[in-house]
PDB file of N, CA and C in Angstrom:
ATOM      1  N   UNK A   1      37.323  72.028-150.073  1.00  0.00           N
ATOM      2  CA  UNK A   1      36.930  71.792-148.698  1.00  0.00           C
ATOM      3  C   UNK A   1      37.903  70.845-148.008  1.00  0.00           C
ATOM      4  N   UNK A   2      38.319  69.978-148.575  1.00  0.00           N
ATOM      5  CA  UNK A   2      39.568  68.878-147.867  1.00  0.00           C
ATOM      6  C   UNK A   2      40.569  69.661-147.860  1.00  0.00           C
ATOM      7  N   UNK A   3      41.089  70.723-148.277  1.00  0.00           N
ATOM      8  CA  UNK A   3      41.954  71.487-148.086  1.00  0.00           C
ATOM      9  C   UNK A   3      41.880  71.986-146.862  1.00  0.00           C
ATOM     10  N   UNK A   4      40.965  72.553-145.720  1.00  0.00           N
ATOM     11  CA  UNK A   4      40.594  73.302-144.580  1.00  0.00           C
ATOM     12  C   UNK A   4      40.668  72.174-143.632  1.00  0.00           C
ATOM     13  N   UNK A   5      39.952  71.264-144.341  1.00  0.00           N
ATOM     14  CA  UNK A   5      40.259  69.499-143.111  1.00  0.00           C
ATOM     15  C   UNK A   5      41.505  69.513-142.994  1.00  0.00           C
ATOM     16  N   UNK A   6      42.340  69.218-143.976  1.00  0.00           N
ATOM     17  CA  UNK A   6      43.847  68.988-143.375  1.00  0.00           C
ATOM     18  C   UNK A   6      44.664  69.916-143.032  1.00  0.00           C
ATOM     19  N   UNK A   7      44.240  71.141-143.006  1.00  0.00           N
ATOM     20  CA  UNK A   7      44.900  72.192-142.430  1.00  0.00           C
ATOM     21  C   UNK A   7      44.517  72.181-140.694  1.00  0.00           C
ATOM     22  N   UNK A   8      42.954  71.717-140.734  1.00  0.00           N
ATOM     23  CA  UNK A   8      42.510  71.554-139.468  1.00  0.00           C
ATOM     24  C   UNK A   8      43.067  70.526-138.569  1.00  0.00           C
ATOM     25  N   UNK A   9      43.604  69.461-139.436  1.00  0.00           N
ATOM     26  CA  UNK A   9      44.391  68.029-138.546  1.00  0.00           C
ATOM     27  C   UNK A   9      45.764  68.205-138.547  1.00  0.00           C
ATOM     28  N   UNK A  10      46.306  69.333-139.751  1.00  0.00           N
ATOM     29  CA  UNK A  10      47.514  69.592-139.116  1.00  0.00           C
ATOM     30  C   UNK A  10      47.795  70.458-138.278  1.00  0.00           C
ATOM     31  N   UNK A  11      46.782  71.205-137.818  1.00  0.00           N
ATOM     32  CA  UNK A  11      46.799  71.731-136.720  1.00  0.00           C
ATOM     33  C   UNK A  11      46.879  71.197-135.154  1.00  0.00           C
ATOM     34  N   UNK A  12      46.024  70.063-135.750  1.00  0.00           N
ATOM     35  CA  UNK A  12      45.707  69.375-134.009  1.00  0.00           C
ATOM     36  C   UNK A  12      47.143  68.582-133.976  1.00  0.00           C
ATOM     37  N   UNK A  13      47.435  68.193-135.187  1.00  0.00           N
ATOM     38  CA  UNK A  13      49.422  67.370-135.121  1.00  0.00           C
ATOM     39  C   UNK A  13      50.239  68.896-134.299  1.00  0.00           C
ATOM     40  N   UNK A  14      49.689  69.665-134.477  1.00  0.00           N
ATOM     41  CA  UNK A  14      50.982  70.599-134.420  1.00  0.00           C
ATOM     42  C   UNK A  14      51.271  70.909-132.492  1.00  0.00           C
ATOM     43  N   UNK A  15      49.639  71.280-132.646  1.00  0.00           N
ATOM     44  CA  UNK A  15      49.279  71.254-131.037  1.00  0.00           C
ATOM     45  C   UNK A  15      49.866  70.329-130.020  1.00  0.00           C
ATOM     46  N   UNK A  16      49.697  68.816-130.440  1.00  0.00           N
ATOM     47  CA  UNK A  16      50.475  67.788-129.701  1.00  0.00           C
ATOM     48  C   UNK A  16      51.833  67.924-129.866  1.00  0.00           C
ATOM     49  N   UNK A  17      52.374  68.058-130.727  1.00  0.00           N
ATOM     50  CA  UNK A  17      53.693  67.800-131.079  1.00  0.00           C
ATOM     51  C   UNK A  17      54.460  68.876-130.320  1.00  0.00           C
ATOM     52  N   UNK A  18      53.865  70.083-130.250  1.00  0.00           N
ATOM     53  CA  UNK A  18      54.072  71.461-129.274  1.00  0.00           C
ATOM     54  C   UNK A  18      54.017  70.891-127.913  1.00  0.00           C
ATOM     55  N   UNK A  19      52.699  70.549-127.874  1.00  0.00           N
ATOM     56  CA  UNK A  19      52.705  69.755-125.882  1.00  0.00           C
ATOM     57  C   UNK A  19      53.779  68.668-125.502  1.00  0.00           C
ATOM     58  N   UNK A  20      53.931  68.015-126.490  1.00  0.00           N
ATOM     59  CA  UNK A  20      55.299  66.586-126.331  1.00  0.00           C
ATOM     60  C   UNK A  20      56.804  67.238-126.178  1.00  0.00           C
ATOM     61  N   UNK A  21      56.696  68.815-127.044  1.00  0.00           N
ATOM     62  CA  UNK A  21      58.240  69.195-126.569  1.00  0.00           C
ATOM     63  C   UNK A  21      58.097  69.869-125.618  1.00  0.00           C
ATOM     64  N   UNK A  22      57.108  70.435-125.227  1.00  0.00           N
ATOM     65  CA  UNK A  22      57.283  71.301-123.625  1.00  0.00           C
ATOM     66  C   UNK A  22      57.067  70.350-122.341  1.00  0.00           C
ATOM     67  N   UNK A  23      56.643  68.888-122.639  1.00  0.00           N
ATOM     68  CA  UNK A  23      56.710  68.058-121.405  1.00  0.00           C
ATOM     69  C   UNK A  23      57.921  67.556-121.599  1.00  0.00           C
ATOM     70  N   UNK A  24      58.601  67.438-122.607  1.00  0.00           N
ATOM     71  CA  UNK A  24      60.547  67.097-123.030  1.00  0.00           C
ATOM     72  C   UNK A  24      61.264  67.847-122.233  1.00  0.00           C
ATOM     73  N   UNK A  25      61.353  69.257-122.910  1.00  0.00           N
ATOM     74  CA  UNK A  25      61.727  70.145-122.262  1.00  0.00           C
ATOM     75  C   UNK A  25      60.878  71.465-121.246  1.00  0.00           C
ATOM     76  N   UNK A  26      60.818  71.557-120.312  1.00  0.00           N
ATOM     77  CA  UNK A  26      60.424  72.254-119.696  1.00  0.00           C
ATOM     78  C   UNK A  26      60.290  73.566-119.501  1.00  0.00           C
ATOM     79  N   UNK A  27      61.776  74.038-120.013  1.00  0.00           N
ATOM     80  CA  UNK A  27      61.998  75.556-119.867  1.00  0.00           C
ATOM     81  C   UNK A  27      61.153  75.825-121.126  1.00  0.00           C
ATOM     82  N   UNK A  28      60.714  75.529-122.183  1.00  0.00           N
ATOM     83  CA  UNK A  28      59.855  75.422-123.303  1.00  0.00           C
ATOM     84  C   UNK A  28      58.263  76.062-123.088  1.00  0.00           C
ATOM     85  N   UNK A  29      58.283  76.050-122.051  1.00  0.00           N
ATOM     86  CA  UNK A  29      56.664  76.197-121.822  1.00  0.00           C
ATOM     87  C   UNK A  29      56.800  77.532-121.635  1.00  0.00           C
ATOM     88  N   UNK A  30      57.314  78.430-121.705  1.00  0.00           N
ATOM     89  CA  UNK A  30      57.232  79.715-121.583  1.00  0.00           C
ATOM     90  C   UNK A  30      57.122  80.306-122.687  1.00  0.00           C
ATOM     91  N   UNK A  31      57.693  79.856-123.242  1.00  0.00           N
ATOM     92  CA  UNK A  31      57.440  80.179-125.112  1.00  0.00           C
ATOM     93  C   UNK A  31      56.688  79.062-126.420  1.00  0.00           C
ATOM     94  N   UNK A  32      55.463  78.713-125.747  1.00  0.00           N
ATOM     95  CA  UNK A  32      55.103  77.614-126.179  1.00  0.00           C
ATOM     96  C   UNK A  32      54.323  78.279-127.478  1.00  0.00           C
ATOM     97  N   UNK A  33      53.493  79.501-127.403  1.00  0.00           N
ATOM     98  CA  UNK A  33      53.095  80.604-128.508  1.00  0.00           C
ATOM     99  C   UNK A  33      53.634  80.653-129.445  1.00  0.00           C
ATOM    100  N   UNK A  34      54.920  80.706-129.451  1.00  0.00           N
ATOM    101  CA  UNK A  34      56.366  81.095-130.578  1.00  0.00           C
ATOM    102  C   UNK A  34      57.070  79.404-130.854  1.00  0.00           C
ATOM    103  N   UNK A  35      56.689  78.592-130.016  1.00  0.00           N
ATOM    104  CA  UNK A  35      56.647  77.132-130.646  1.00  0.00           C
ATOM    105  C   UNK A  35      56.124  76.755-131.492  1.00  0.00           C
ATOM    106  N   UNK A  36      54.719  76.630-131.235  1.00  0.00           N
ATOM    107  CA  UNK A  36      53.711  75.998-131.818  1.00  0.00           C
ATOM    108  C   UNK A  36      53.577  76.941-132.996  1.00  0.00           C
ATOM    109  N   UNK A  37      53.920  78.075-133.097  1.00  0.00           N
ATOM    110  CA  UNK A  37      54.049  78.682-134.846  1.00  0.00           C
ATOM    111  C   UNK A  37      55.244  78.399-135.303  1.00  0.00           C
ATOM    112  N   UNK A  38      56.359  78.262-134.727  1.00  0.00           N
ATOM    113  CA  UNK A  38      57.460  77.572-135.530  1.00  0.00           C
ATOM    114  C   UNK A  38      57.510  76.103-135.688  1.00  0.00           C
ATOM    115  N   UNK A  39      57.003  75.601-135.214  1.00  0.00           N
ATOM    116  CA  UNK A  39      56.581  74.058-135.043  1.00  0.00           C
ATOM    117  C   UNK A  39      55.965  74.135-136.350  1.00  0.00           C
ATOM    118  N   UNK A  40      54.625  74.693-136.828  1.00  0.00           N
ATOM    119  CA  UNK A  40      54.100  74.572-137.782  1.00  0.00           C
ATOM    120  C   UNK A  40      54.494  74.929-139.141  1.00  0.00           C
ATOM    121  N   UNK A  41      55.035  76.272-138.973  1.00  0.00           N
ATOM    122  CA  UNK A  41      55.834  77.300-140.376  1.00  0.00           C
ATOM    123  C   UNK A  41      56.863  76.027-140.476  1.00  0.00           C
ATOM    124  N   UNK A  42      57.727  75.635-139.664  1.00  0.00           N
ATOM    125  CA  UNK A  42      58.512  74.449-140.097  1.00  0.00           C
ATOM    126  C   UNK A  42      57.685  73.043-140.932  1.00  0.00           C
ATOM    127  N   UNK A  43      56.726  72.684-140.466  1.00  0.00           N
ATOM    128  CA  UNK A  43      56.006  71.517-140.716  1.00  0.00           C
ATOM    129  C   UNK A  43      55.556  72.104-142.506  1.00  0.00           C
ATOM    130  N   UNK A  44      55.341  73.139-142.675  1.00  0.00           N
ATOM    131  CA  UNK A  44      54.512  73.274-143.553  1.00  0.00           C
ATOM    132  C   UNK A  44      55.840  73.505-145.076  1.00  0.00           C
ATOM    133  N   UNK A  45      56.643  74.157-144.561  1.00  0.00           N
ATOM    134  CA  UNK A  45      58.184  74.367-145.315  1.00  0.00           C
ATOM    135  C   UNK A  45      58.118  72.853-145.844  1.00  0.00           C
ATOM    136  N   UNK A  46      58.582  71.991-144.937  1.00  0.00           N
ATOM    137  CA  UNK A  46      59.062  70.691-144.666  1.00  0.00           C
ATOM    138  C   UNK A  46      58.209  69.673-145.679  1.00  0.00           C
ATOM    139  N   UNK A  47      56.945  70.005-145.830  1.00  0.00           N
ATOM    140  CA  UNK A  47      56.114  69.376-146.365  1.00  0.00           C
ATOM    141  C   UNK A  47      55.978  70.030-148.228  1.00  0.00           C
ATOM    142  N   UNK A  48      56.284  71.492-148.067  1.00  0.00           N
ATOM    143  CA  UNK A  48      56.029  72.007-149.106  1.00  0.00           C
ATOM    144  C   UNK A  48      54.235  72.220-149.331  1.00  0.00           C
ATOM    145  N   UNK A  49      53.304  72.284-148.472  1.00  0.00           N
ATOM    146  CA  UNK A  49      52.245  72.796-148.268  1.00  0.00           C
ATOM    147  C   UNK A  49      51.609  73.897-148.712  1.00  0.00           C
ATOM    148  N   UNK A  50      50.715  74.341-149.650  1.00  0.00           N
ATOM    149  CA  UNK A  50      50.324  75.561-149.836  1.00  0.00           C
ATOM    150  C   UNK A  50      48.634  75.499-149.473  1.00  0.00           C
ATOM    151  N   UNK A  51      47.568  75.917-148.431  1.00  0.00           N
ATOM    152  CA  UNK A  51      46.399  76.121-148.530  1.00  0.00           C
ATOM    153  C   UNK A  51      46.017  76.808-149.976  1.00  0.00           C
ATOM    154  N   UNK A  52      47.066  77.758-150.286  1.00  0.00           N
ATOM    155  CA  UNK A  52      46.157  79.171-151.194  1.00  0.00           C
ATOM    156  C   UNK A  52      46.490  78.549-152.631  1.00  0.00           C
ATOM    157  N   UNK A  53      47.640  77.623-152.395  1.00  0.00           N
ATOM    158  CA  UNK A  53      47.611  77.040-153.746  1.00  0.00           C
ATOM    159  C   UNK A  53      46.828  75.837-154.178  1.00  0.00           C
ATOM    160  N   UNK A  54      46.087  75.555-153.099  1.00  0.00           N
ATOM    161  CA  UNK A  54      45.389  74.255-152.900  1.00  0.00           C
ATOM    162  C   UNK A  54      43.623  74.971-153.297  1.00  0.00           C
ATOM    163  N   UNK A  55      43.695  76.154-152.939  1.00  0.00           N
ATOM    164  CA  UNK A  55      41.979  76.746-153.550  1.00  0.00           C
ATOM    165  C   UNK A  55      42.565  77.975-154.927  1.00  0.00           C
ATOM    166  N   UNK A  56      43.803  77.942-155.094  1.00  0.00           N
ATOM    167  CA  UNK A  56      43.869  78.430-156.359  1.00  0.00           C
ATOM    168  C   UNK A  56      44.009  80.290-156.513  1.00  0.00           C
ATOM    169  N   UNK A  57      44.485  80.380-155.252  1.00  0.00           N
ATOM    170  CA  UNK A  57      44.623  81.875-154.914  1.00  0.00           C
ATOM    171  C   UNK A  57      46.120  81.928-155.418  1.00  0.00           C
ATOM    172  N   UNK A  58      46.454  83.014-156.209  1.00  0.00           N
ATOM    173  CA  UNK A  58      47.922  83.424-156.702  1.00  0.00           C
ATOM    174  C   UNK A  58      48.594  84.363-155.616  1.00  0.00           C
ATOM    175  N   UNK A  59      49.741  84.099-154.957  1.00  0.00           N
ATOM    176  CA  UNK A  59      50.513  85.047-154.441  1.00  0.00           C
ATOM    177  C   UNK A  59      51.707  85.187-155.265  1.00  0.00           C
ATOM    178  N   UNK A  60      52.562  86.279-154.561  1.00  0.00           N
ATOM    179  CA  UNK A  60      53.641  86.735-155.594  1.00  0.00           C
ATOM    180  C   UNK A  60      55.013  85.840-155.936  1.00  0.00           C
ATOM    181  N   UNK A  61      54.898  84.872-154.480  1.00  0.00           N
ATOM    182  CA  UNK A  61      55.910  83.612-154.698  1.00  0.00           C
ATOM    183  C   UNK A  61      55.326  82.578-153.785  1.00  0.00           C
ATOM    184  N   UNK A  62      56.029  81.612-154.237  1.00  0.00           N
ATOM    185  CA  UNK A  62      55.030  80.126-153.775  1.00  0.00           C
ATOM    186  C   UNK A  62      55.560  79.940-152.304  1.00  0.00           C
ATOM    187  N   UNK A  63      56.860  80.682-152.040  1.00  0.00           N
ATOM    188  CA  UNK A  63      57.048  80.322-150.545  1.00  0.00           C
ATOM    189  C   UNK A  63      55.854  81.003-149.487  1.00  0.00           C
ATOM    190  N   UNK A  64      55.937  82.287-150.375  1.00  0.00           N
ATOM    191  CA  UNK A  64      54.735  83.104-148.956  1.00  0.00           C
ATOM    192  C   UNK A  64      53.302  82.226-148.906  1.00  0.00           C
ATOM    193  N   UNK A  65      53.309  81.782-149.833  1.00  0.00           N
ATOM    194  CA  UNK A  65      51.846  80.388-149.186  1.00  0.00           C
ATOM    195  C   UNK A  65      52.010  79.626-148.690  1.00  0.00           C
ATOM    196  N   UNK A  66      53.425  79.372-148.604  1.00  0.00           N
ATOM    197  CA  UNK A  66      53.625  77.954-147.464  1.00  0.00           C
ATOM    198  C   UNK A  66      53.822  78.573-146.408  1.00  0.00           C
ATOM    199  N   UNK A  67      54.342  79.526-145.906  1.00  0.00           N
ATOM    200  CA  UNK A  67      54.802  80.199-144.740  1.00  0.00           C
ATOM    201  C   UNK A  67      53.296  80.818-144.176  1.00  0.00           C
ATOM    202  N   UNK A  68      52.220  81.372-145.308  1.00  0.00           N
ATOM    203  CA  UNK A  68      50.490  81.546-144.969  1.00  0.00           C
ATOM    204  C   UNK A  68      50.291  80.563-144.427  1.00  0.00           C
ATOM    205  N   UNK A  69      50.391  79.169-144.662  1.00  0.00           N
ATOM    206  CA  UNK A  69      49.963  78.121-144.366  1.00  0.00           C
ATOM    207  C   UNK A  69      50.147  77.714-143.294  1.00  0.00           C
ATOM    208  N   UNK A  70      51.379  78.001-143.172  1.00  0.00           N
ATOM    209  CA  UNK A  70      51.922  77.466-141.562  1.00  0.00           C
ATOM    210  C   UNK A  70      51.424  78.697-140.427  1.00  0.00           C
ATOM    211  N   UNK A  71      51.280  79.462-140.548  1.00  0.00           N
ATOM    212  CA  UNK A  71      50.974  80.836-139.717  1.00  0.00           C
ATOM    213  C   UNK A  71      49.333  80.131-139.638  1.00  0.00           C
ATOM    214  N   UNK A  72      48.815  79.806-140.794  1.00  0.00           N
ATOM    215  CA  UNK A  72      46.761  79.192-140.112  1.00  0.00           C
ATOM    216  C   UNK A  72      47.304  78.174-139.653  1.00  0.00           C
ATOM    217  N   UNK A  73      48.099  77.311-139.944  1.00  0.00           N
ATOM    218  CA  UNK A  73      47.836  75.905-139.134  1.00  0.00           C
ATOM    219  C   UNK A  73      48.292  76.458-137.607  1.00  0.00           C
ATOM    220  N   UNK A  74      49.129  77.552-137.136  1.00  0.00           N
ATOM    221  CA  UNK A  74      49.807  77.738-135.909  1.00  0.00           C
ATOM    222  C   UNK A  74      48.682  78.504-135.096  1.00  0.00           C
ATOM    223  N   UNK A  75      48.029  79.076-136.132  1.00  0.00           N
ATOM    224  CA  UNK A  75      46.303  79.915-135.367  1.00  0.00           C
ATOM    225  C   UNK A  75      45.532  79.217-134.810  1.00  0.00           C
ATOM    226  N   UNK A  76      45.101  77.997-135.552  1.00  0.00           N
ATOM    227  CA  UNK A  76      44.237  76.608-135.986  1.00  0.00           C
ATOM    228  C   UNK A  76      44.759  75.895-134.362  1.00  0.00           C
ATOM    229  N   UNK A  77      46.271  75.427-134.295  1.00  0.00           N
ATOM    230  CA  UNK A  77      46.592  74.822-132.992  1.00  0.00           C
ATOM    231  C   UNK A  77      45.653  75.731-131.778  1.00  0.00           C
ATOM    232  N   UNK A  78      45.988  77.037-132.012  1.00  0.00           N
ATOM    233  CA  UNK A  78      45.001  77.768-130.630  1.00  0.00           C
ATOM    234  C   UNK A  78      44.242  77.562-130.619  1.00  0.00           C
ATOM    235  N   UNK A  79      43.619  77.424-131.656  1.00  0.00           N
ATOM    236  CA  UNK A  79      42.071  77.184-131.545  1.00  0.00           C
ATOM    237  C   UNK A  79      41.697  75.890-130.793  1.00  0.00           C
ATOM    238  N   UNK A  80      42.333  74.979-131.635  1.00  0.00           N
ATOM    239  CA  UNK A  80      42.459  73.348-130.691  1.00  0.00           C
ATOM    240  C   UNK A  80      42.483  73.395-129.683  1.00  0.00           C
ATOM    241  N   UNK A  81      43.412  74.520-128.747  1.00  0.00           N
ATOM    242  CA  UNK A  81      44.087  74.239-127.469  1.00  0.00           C
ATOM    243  C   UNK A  81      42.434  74.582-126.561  1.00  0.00           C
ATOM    244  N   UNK A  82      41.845  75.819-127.160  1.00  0.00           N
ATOM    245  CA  UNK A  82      41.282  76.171-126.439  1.00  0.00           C
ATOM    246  C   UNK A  82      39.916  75.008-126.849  1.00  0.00           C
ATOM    247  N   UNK A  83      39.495  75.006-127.861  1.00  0.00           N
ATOM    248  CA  UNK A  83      38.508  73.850-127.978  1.00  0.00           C
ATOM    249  C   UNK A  83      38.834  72.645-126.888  1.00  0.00           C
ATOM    250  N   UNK A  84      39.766  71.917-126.829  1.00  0.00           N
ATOM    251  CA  UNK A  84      39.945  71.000-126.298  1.00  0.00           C
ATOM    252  C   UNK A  84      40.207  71.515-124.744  1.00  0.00           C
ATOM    253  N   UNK A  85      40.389  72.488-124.357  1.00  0.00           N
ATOM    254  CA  UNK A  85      40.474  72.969-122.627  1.00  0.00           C
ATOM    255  C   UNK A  85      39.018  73.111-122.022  1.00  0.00           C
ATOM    256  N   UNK A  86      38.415  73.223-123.316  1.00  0.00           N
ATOM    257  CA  UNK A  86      37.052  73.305-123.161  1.00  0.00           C
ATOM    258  C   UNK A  86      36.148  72.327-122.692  1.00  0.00           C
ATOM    259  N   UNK A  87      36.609  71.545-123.847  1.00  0.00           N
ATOM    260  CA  UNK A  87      35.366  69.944-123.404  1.00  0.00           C
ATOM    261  C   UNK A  87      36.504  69.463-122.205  1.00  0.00           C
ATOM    262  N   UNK A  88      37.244  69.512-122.142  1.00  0.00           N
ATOM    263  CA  UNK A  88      38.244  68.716-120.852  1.00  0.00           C
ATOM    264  C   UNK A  88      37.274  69.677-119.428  1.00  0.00           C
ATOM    265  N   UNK A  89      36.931  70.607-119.724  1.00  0.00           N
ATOM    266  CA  UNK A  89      36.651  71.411-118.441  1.00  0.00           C
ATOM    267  C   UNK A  89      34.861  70.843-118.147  1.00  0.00           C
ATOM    268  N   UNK A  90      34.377  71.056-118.970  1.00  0.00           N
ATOM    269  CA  UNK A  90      32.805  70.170-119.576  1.00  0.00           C
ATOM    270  C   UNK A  90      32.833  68.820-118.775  1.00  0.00           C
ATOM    271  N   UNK A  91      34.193  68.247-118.723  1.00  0.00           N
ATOM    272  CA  UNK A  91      34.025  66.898-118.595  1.00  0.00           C
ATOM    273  C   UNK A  91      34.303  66.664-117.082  1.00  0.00           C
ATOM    274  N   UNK A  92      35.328  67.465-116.664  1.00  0.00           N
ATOM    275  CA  UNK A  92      35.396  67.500-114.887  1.00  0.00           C
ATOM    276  C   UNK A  92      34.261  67.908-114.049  1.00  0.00           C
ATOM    277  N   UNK A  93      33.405  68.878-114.771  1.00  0.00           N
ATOM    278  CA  UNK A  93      32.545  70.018-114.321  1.00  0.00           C
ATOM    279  C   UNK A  93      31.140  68.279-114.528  1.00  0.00           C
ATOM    280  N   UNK A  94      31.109  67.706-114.860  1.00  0.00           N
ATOM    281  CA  UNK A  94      30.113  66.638-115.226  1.00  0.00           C
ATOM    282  C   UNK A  94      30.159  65.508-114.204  1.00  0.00           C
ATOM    283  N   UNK A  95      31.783  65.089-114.002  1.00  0.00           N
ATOM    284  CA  UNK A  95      32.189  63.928-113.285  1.00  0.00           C
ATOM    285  C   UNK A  95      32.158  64.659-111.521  1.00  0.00           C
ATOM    286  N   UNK A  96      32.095  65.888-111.468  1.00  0.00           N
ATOM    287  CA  UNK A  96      32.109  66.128-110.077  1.00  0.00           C
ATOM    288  C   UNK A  96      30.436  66.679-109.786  1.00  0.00           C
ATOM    289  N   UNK A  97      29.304  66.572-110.902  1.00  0.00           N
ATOM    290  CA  UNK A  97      28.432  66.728-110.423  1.00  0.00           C
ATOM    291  C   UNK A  97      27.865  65.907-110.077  1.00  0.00           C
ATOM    292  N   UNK A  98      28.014  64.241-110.706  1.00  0.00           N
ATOM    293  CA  UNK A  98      27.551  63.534-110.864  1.00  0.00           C
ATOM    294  C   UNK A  98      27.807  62.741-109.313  1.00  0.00           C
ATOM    295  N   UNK A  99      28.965  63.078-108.790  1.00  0.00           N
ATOM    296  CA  UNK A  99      29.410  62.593-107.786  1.00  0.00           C
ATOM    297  C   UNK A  99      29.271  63.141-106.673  1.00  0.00           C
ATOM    298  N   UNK A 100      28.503  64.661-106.817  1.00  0.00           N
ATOM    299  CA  UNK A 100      28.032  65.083-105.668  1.00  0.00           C
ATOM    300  C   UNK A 100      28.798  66.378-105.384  1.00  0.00           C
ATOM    301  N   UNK A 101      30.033  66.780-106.122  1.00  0.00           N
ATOM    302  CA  UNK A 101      30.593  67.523-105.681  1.00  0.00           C
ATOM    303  C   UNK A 101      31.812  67.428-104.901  1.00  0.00           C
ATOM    304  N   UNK A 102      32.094  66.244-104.052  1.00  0.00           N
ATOM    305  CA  UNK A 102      32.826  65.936-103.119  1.00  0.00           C
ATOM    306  C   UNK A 102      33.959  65.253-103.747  1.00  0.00           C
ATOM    307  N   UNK A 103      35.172  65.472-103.393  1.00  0.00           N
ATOM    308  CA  UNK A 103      36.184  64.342-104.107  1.00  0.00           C
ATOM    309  C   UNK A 103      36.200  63.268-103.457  1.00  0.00           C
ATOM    310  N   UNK A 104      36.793  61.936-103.680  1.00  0.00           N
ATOM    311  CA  UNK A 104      36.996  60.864-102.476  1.00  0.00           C
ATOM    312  C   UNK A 104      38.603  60.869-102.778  1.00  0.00           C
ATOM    313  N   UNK A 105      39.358  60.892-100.980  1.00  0.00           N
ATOM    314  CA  UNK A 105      39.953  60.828-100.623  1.00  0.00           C
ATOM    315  C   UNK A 105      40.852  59.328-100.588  1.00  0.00           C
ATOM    316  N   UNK A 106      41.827  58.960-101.372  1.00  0.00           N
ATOM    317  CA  UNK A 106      42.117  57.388-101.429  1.00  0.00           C
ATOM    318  C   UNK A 106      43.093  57.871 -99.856  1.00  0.00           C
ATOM    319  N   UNK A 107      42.796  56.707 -99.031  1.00  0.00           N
ATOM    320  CA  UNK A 107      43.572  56.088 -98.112  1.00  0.00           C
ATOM    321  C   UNK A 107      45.025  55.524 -98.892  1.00  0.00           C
TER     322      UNK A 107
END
């Protein structure tokens, strides 16, 4: 089970670390999809990471579980993105009811 946790937090690392290079670079955000899975397949290389070797599943070479690994952690970031667009939207949708609806205008 701690195996799926840290696949799950290296996901949410991967997610930020994806958002920090597309506010770096800009032209980046167009291919932020094909980032954030190379962002991760790199992270997971880099680390030498295996999920499947971590619950004991045999593949035919130890790289294709790290490269599995990095492909869920790069799924896992979407998931984040959208989890977290979520409660961020929850949370505007709360602060403008609470307030009536109306924005205030700073002078």
């Amino acid at each position: 089970m701690y195996h799926f946790a840290v696949v799950a937090l290296f996901g949410l690392a991967t997610l930020k670390l994806a958002d920090l290079l597309v506010e770096l670079v800009p032209s980046l955000g167009k291919t932020r999809t094909i980032l954030t899975f190379a962002v991760a397949i790199a992270a997971m290389l880099a680390l030498d990471y295996s999920l499947f070797a971590g619950f004991g599943v045999q593949l035919r070479a130890s790289w294709m579980g790290t490269v599995a690994t990095g492909a869920v952690v790069g799924a896992l970031a979407g998931a984040w993105s959208t989890v977290l667009g979520w409660l961020e939207a929850g949370r505007t949708e709360t602060t403008e009811r609470r307030s009536g609806g109306t924005r205030r205008i700073a002078a």
